[in-house]
N, C-alpha and C. Protein backbone atom coordinates (compact mmCIF):
# COMPACT_ATOMS: atom_id res chain seq x y z
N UNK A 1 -24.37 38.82 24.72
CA UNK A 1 -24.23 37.58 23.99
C UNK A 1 -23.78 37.89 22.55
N UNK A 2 -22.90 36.83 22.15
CA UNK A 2 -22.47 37.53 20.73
C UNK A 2 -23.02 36.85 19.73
N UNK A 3 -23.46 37.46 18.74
CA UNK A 3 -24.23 36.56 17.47
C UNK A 3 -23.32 36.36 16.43
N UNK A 4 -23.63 34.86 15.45
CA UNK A 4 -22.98 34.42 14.91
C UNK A 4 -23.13 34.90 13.78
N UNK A 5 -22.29 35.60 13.33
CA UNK A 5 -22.03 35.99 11.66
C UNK A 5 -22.78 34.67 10.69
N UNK A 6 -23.88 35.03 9.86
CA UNK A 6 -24.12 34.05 8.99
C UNK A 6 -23.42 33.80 7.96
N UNK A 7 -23.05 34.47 7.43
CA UNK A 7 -21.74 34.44 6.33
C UNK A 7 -20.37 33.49 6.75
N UNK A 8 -19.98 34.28 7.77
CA UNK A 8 -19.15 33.21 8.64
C UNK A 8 -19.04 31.94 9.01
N UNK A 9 -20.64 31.37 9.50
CA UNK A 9 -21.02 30.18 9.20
C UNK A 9 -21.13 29.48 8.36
N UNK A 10 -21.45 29.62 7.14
CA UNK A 10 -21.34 29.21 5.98
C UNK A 10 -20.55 29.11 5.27
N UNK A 11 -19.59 29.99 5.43
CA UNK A 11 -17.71 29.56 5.25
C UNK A 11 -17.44 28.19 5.87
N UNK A 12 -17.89 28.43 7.00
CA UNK A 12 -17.01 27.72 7.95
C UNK A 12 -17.97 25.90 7.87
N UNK A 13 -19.20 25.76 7.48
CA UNK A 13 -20.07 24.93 7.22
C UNK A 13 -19.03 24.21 5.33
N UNK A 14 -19.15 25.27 4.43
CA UNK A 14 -18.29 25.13 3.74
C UNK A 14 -16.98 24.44 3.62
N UNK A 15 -15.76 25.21 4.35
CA UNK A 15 -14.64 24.76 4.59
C UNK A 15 -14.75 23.04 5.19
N UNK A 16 -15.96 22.81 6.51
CA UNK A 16 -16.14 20.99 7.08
C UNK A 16 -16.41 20.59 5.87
N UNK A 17 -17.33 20.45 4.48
CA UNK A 17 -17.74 20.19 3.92
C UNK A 17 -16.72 19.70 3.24
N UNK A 18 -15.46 20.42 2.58
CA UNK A 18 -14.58 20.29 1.58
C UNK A 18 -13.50 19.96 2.60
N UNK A 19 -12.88 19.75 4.03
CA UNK A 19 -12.61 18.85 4.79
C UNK A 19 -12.74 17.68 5.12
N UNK A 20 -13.97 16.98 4.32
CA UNK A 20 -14.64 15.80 5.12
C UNK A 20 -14.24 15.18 3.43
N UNK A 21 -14.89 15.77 2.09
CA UNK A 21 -14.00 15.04 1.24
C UNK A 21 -12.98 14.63 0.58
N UNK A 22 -11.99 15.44 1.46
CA UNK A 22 -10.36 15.26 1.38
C UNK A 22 -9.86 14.07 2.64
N UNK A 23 -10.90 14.54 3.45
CA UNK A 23 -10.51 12.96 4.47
C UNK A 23 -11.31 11.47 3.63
N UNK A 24 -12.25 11.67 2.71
CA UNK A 24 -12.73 10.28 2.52
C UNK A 24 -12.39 10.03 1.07
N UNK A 25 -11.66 10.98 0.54
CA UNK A 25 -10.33 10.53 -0.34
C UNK A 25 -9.14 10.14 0.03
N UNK A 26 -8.77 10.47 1.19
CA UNK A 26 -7.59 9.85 1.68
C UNK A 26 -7.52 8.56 2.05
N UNK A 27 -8.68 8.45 2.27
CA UNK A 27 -8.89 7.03 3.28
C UNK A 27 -9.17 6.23 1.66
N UNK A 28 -9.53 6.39 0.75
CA UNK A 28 -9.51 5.95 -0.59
C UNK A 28 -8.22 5.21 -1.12
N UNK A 29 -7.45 6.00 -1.06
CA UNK A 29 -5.88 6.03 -1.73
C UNK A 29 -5.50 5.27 -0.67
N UNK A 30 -5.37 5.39 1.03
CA UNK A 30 -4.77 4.53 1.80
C UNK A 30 -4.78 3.11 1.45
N UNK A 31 -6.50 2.68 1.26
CA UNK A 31 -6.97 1.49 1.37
C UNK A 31 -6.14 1.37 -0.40
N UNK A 32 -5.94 1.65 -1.13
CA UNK A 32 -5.19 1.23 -2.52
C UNK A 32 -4.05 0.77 -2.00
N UNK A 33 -3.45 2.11 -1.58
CA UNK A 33 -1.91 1.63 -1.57
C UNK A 33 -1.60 0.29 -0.27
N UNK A 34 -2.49 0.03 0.75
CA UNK A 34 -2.66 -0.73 1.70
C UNK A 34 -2.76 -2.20 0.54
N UNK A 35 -3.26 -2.42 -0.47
CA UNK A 35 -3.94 -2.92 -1.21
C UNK A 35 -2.41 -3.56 -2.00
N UNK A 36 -1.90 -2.83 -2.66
CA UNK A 36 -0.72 -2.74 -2.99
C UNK A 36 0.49 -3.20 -2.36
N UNK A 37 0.32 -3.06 -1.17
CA UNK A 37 2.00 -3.21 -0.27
C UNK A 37 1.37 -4.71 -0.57
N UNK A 38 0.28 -5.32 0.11
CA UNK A 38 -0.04 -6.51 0.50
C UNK A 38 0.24 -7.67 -0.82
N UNK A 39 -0.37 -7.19 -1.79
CA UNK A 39 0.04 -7.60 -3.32
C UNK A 39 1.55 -7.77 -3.38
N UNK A 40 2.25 -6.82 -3.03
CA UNK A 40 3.56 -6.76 -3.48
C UNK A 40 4.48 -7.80 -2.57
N UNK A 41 3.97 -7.67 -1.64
CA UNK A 41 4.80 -8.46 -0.41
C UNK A 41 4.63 -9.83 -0.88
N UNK A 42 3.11 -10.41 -1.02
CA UNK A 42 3.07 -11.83 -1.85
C UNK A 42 4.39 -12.22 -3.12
N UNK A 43 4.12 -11.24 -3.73
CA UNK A 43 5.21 -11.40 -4.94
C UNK A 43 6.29 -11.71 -4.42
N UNK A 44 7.21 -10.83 -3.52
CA UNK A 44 8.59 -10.62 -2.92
C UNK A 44 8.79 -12.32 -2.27
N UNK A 45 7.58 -12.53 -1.84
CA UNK A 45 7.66 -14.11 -1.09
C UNK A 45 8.06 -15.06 -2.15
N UNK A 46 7.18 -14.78 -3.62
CA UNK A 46 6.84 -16.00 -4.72
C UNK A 46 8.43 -16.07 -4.94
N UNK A 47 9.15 -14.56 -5.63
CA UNK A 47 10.24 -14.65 -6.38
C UNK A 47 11.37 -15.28 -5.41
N UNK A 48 11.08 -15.14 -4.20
CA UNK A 48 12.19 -15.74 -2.65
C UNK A 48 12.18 -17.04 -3.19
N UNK A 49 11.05 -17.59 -3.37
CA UNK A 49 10.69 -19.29 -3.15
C UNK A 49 11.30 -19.54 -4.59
N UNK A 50 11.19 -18.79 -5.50
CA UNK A 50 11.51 -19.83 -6.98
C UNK A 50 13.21 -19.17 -6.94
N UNK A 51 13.32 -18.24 -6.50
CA UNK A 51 15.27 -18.29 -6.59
C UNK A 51 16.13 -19.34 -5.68
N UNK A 52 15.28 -19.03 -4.86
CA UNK A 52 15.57 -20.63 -3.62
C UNK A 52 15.47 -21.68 -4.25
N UNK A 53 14.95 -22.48 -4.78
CA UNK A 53 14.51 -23.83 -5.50
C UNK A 53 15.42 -23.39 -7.20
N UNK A 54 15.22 -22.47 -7.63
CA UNK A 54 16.97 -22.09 -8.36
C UNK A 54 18.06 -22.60 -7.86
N UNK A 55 18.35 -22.33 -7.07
CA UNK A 55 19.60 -22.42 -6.46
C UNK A 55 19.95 -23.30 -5.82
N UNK A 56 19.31 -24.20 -5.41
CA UNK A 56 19.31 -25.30 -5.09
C UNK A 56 19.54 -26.46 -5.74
N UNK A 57 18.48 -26.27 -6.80
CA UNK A 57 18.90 -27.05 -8.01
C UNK A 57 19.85 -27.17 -8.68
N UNK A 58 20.63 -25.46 -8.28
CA UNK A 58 21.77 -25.77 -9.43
C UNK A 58 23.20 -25.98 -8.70
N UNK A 59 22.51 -25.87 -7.15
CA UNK A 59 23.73 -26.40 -6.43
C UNK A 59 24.03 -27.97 -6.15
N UNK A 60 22.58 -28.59 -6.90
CA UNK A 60 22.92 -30.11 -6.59
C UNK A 60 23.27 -30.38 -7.87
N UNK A 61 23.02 -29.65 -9.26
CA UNK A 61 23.49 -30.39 -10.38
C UNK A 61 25.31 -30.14 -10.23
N UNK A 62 25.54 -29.36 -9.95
CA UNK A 62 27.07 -28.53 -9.62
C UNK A 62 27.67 -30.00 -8.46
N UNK A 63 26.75 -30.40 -7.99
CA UNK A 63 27.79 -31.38 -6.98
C UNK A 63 27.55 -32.56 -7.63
N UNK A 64 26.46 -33.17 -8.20
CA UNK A 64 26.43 -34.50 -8.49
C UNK A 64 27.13 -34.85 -10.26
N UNK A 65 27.03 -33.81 -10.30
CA UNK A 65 27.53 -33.81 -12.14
C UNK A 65 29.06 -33.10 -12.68
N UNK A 66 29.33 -31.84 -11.86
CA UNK A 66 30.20 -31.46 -12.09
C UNK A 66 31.74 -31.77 -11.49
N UNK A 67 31.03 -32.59 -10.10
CA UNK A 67 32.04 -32.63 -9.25
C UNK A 67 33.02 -34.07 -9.61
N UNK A 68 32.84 -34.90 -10.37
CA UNK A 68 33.22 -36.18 -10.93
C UNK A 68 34.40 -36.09 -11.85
C-alpha cells in the first residue's frame, strides 16, 4: 500500500485552496460584467428610441414646412 506524502498533501490541500479563490473571483467579475452588458443594452435601446423620435420629427417638419 502506498502512503501519502504529507508534504505533498499539503501542497496539494494548498494549491484547492488558492483554486477555489480564483474560481469565486471569477464568478465575481462575471456577475459585474453580466451586470454591465445588461446596463448597456438598456442604454443602446434608450438612444434607438430618442434617434427614432429624432428623426421622425424632423422628417415631418421637412414635409409639412419645407415642402410648400
Amino acid at each position: 500500500m502506498t502512503e501519502i506524502d504529507p508534504r505533498e498533501f499539503g501542497r496539494l490541500e494548498a494549491e484547492v485552496t488558492s483554486l477555489r479563490n480564483q474560481v469565486t473571483a471569477m464568478q465575481t467579475d462575471i456577475r459585474t460584467l453580466l451586470e454591465m452588458a445588461n446596463k448597456s443594452k438598456g442604454g443602446l435601446w434608450a438612444g434607438m428610441t430618442m434617434a427614432s423620435m429624432l428623426g421622425g420629427a424632423v422628417s415631418w417638419v421637412a414635409t409639412h414646412w419645407g415642402g410648400k
